[in-house]
Protein backbone atom coordinates (compact mmCIF):
# COMPACT_ATOMS: atom_id res chain seq x y z
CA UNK A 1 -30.71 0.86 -10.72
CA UNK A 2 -30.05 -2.47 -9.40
CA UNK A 3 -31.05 -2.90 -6.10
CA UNK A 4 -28.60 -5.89 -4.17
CA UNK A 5 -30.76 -9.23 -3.10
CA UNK A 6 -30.78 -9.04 0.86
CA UNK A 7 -27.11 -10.15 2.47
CA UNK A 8 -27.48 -13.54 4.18
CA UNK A 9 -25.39 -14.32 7.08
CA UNK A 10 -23.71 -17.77 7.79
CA UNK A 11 -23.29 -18.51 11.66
CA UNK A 12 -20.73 -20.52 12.88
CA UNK A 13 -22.05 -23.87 14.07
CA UNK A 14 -21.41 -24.20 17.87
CA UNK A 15 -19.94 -27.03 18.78
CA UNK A 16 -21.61 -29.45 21.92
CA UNK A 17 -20.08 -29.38 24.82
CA UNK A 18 -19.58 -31.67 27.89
CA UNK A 19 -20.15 -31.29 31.40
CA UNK A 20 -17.35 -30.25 32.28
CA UNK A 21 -16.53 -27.77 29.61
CA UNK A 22 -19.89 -26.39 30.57
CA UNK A 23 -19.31 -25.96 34.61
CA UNK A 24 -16.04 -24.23 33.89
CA UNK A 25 -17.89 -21.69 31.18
CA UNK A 26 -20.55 -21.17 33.90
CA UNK A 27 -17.56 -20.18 36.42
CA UNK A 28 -16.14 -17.89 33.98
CA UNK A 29 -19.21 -16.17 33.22
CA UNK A 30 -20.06 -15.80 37.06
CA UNK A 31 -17.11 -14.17 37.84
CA UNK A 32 -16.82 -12.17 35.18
CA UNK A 33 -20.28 -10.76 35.77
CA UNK A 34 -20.53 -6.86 36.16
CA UNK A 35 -22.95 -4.99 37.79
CA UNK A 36 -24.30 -3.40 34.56
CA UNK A 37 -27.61 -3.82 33.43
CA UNK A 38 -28.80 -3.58 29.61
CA UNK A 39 -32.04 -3.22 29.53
CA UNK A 40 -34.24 -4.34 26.53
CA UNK A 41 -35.73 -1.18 25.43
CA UNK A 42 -33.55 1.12 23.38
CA UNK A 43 -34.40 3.93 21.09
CA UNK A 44 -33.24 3.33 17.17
CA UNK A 45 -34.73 6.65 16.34
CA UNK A 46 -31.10 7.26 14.60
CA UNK A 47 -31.41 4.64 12.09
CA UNK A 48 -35.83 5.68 11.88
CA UNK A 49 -36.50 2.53 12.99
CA UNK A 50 -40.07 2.02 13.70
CA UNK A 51 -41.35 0.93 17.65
CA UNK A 52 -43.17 -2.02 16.57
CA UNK A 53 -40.14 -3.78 14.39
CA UNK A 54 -38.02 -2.89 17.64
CA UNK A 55 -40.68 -4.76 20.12
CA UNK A 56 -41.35 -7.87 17.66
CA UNK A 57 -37.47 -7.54 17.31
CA UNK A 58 -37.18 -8.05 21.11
CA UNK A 59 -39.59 -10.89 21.12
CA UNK A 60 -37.80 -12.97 18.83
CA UNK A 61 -34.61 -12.31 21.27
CA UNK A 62 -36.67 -13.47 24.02
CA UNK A 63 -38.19 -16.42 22.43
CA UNK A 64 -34.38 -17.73 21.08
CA UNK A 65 -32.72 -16.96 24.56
CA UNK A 66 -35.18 -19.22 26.53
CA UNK A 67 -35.44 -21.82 23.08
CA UNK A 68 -30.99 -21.68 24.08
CA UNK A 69 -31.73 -21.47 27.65
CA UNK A 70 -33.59 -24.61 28.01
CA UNK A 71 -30.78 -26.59 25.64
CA UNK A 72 -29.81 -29.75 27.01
CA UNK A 73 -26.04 -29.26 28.95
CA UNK A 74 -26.17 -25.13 28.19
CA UNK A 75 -24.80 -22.98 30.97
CA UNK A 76 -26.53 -19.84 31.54
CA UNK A 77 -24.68 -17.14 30.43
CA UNK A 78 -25.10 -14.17 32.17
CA UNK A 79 -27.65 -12.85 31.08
CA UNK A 80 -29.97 -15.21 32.88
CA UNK A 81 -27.15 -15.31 35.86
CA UNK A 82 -28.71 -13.65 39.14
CA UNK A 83 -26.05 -14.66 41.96
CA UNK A 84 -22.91 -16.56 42.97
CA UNK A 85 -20.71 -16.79 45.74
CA UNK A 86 -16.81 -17.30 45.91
CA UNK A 87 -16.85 -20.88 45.45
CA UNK A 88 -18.01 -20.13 41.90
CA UNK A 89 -15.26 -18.12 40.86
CA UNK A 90 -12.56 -19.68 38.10
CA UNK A 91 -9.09 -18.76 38.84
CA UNK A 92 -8.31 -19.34 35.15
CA UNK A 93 -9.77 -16.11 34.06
CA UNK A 94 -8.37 -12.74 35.19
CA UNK A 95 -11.45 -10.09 36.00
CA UNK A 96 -9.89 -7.44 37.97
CA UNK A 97 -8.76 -4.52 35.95
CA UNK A 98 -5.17 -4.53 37.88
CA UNK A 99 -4.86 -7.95 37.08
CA UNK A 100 -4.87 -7.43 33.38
CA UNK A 101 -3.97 -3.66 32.81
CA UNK A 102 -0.62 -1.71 33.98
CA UNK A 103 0.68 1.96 33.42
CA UNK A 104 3.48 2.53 30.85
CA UNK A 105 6.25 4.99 30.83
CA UNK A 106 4.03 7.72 29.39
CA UNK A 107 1.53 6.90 32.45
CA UNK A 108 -0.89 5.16 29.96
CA UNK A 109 -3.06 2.09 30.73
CA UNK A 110 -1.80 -0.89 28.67
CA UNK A 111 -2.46 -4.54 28.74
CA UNK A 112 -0.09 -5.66 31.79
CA UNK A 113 1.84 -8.66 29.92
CA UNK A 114 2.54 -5.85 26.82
CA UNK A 115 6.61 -5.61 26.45
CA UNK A 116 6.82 -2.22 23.76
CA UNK A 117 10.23 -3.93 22.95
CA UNK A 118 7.59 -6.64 21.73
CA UNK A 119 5.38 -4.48 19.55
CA UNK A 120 6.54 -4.36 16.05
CA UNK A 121 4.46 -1.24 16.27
CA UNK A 122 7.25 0.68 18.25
CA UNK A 123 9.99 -1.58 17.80
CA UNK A 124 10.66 -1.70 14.37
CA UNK A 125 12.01 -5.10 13.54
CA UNK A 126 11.01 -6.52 10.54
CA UNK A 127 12.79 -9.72 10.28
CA UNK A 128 12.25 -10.70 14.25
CA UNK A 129 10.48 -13.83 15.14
CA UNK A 130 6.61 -13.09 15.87
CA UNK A 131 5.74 -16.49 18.00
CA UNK A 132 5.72 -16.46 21.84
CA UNK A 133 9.45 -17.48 23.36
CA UNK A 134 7.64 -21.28 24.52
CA UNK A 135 10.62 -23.87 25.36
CA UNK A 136 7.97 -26.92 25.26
CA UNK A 137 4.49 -27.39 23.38
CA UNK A 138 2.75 -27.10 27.15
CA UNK A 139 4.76 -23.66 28.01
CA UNK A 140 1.50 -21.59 28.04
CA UNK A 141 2.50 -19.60 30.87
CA UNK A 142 5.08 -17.47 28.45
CA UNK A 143 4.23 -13.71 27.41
CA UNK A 144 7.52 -12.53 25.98
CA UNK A 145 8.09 -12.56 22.55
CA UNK A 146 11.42 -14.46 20.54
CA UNK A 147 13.71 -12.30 19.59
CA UNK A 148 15.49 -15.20 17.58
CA UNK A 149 15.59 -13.73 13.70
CA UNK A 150 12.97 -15.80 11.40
CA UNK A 151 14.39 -18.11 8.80
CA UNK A 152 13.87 -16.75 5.63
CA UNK A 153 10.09 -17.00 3.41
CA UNK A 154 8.77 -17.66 7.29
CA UNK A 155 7.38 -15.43 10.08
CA UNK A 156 9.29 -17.81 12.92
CA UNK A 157 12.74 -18.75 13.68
CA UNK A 158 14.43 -22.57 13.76
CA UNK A 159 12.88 -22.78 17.09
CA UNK A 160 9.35 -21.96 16.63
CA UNK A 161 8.55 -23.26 13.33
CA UNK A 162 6.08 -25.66 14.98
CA UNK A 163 4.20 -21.69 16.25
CA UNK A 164 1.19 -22.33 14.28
CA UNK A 165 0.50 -25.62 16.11
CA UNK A 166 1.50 -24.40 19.30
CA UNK A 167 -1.10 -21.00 19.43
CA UNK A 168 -3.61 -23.43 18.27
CA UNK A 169 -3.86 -24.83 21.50
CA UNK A 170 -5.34 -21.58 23.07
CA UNK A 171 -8.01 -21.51 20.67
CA UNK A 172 -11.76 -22.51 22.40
CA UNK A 173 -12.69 -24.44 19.58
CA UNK A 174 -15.69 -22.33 18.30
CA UNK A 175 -13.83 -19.22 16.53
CA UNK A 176 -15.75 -18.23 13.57
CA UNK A 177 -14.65 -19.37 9.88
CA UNK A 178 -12.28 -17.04 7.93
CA UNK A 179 -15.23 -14.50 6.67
CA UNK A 180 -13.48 -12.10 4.08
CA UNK A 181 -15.97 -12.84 1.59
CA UNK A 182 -18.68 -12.78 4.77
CA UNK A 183 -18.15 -8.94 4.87
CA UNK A 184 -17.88 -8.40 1.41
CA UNK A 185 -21.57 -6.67 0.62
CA UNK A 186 -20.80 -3.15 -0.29
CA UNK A 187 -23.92 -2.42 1.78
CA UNK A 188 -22.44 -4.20 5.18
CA UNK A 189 -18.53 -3.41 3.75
CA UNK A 190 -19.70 0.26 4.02
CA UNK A 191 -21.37 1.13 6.97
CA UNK A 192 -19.89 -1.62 9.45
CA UNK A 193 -16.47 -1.45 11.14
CA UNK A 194 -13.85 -2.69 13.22
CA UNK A 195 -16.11 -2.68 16.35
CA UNK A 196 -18.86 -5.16 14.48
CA UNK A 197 -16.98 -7.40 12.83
CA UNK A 198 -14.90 -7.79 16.84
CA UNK A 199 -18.86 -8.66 17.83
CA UNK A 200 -19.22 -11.06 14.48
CA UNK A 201 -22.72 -9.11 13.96
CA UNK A 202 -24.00 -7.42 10.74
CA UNK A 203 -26.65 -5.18 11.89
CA UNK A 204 -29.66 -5.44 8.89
CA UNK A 205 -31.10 -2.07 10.04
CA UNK A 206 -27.94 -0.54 9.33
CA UNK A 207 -27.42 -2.60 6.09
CA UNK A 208 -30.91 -1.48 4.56
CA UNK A 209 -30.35 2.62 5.92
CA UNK A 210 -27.22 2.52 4.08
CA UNK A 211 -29.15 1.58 1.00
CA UNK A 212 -31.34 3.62 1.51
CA UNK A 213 -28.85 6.88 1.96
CA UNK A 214 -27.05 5.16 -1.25
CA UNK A 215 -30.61 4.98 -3.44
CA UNK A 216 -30.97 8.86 -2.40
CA UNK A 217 -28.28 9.95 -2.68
CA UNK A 218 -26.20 8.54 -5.34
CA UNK A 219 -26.27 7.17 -8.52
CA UNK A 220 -25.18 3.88 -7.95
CA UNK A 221 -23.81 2.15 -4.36
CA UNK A 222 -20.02 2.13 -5.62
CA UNK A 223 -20.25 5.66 -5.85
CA UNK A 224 -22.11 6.12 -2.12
CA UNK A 225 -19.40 3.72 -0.91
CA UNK A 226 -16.25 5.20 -2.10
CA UNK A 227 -17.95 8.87 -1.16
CA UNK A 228 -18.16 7.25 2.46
CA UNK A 229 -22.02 7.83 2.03
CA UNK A 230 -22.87 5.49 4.53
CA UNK A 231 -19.76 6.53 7.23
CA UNK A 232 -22.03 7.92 9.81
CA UNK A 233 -23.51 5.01 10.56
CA UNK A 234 -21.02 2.90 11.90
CA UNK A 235 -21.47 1.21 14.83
CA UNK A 236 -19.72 2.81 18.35
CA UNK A 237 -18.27 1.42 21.59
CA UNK A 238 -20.92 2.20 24.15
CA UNK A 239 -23.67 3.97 21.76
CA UNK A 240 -26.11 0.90 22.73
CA UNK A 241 -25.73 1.41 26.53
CA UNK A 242 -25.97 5.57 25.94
CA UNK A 243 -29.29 5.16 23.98
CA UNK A 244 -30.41 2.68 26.22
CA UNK A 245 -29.99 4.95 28.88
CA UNK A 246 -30.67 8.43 27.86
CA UNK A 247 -33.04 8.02 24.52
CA UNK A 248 -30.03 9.17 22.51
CA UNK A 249 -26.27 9.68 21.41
CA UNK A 250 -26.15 13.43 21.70
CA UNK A 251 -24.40 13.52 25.13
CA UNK A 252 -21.45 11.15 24.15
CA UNK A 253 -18.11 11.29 25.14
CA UNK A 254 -15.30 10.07 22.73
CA UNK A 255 -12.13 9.70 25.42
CA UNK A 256 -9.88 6.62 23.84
CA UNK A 257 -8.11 5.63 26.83
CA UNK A 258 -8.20 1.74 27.58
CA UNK A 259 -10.03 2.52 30.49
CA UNK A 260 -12.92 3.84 28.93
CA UNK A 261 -13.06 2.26 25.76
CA UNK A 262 -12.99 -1.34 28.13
CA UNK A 263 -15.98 0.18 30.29
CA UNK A 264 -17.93 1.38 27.24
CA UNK A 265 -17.33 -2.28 25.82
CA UNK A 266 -18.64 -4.15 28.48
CA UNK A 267 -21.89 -1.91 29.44
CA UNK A 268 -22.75 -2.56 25.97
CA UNK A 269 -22.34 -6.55 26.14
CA UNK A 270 -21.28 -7.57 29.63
CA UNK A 271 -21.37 -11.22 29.00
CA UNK A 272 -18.06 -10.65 26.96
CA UNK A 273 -14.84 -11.53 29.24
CA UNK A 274 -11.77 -10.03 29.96
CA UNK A 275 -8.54 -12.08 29.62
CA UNK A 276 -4.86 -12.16 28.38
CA UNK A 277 -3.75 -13.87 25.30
CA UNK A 278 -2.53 -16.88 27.28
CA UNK A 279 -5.84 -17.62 27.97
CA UNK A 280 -7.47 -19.92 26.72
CA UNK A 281 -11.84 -18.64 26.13
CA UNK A 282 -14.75 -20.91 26.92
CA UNK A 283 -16.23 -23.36 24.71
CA UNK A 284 -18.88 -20.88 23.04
CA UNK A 285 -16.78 -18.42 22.92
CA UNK A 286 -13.71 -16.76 20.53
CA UNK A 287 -11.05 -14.60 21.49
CA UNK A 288 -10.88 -10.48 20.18
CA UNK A 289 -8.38 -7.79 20.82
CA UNK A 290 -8.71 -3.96 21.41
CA UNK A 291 -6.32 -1.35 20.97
CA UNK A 292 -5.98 2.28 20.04
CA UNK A 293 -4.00 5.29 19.09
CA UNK A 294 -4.14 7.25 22.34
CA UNK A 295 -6.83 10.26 22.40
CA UNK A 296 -7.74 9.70 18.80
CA UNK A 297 -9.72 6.55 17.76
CA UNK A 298 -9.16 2.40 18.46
CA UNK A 299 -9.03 -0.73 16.65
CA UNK A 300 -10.58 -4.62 17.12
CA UNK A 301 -9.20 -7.67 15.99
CA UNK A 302 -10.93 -11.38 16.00
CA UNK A 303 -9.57 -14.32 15.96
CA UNK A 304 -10.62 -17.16 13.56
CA UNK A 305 -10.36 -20.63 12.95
CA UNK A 306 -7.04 -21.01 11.77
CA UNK A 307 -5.75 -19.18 14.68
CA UNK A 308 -5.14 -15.66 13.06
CA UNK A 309 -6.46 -12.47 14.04
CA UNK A 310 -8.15 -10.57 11.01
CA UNK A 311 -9.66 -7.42 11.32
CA UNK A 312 -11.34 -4.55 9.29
CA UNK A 313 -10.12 -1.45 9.05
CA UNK A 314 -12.78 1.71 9.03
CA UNK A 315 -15.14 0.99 6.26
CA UNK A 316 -12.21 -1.17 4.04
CA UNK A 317 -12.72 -4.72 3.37
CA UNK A 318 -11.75 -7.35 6.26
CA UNK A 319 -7.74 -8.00 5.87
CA UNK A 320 -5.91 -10.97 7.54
CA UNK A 321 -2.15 -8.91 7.67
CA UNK A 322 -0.89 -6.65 9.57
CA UNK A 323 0.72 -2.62 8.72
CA UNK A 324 3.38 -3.48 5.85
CA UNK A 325 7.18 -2.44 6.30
CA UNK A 326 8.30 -0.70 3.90
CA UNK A 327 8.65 -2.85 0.82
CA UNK A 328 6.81 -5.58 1.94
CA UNK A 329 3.23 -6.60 1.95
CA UNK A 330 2.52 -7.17 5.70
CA UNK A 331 2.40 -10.14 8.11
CA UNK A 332 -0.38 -12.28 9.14
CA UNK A 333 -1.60 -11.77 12.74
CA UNK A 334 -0.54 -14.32 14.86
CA UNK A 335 -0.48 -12.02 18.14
CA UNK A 336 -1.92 -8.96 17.78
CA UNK A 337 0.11 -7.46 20.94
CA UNK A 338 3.55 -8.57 18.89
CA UNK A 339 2.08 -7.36 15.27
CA UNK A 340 2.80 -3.72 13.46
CA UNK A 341 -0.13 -1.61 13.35
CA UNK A 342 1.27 1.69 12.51
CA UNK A 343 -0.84 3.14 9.64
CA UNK A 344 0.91 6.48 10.19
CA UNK A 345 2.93 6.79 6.49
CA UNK A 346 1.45 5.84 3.07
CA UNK A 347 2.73 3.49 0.99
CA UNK A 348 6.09 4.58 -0.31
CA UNK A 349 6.78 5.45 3.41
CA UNK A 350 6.37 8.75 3.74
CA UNK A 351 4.58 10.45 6.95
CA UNK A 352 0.72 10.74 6.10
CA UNK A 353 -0.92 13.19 8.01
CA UNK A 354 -4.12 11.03 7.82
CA UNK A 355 -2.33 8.12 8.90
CA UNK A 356 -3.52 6.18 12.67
CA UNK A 357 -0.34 4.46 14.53
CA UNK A 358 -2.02 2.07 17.51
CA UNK A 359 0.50 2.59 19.80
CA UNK A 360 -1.02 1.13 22.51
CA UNK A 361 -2.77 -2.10 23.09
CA UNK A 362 -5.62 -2.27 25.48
CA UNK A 363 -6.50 -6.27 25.84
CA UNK A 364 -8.07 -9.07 24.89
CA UNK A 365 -11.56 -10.66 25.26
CA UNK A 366 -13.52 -14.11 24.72
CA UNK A 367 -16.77 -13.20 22.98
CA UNK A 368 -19.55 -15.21 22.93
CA UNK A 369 -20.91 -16.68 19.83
CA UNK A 370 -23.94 -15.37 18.20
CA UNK A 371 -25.95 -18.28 18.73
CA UNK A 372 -25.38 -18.03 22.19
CA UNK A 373 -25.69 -14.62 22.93
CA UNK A 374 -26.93 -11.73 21.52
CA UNK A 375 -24.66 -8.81 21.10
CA UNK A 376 -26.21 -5.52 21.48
CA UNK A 377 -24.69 -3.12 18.74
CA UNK A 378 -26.56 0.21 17.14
């Protein structure tokens, strides 16, 4: 059998950045900073992982974080962050939970600038304009949606045919590169998900125990992959932290509220920030979306270079569209608050008992950038 040649991994380059862009990323990350400590030491025994590749593992972290550290014009994140007072604090970048997060009709916490007359995912309305409802190039400080109808062959009306242009402006400048064919390894295809490719990390321990479960198991990988073969070993929300803290995953608690799911985020990696769509992430940093289908599983999104959201559905390949209506082939994902994501009837529209409808988005997050940071994920 052949065996695949190991999957390399292209970073995005990070872009310098200039005093300035660096004081304000340092104020973000101060006071953004939980009180949640990841420690260094966490047990792998799940993926048999032996102690010494985790400790020369660790070094390597620690030799690249003070080789970044000591980088001419980088900002700490916070990671090496070990106080601040008031003065530090940003006002651009909303922390508090209440700030960002509201209660719904159904008594559900949602992100707090989320219409549902918005979300094609409840309000089904194919042909409606999916840009923000901005009068001027500079009108950032607009949530609602259009509800203009868009011009036909176009996802925007006669007003907001300049959209494209105008979301680009809230991008940070260091989103990664449209990566479809980045995720494409059958190996890393099959046994990552939504949650990694939101992180932009391809974990090689979980790459090479998928081929190993595949080698075992099956008689070739496309079998092992279609047969889910690999399934178990996707990466969670909060497994890192759990591990970290209690040797193992046995005790875990799936509740997919956007509470919990933001809490379990954020123990795992607490440099990543908080924020609403309006705002606009630190140089260093790209923007990613969470939401879920209340008491049953959740979803991520990034957000690339050209300004669109992709994501990666369960162990599918990466896909820049969102949930088709019926008799068409989806949308691209310009605002993943506005876009359809119910995955509830198969594809001649019928209900599918299998089906996931993400009726209700959690909130959005500047991540930092691999280079920059390194994002725990088991």
């Amino acid at each position: 059998m052949e065996v695949l040649p190991p999957f390399k991994f292209n970073s995005t380059h990070i872009a310098k950045t200039n005093n300035t862009q660096n004081n304000n990323t340092n104020k973000t990350l101060l006071n953004n900073r939980k009180n949640i400590t990841v420690g260094n030491s966490v047990s792998y025994s799940r993926l048999g992982l032996h102690n010494k590749t985790i400790v020369a593992n660790q070094k390597k972290r620690q030799h690249k974080q003070t080789k970044i550290k000591n980088m001419k014009g980088f900002t700490p994140t916070s990671r090496y962050v070990s106080r601040f007072t008031s003065s530090d604090i940003n006002k651009n970048i909303s922390t508090n939970f209440e700030k960002l997060y509201t209660k719904n009709e159904k008594g559900e916490w949602v992100y707090k600038f989320y219409n549902s007359n918005d979300d094609s995912t409840v309000n089904k309305n194919p042909r409606r304009c999916m840009c923000i409802n901005y009068s001027s190039e500079n009108d950032f400080n607009t949530y609602d949606r259009c509800s203009n109808k868009a011009i036909h062959n176009s996802d925007f009306c006669n007003k907001h045919q300049n959209c494209k242009s105008y979301l680009q402006k809230l991008l940070s400048g260091d989103e990664p590169d449209p990566d479809k064919l980045v995720w494409k390894d059958p190996l890393v295809e099959g046994s990552h998900n939504c949650y990694s490719y939101f992180l932009n990390r391809q974990v090689k321990a979980v790459k090479e125990k998928c081929n190993e479960i595949c080698h075992k198991n099956y008689k070739t990988v496309d079998d092992c992959i279609d047969d889910s073969g690999c399934g178990d070993l996707k990466p969670q929300p909060g497994d890192f932290e759990l591990i970290k803290r209690t040797g193992s995953d046995k005790t875990k608690v799936r509740i997919y509220k956007c509470p919990e799911m933001n809490k379990k985020i954020l123990a795992d990696n607490p440099s990543i920030i908080p924020v609403d769509f309006n705002t606009k992430c630190p140089r260093g940093y790209y923007k990613g979306a969470l939401t879920i289908e209340p008491d049953s599983t959740y979803h991520f999104y990034k957000q690339v270079k050209n300004g669109l959201f992709y994501h990666k559905p369960g162990l599918n390949p990466v896909s820049s569209i969102d949930s088709p209506f019926p008799g068409e082939k989806g949308r691209s994902i310009y605002i993943p608050h506005f876009a359809n994501r119910d995955y509830s009837r198969d594809s001649d529209g019928n209900n599918d008992d299998d089906g996931i409808n993400y009726t209700s988005f959690c909130n959005y997050y500047c991540i930092p950038q691999n280079k920059f940071v390194h994002k725990n994920l088991v």
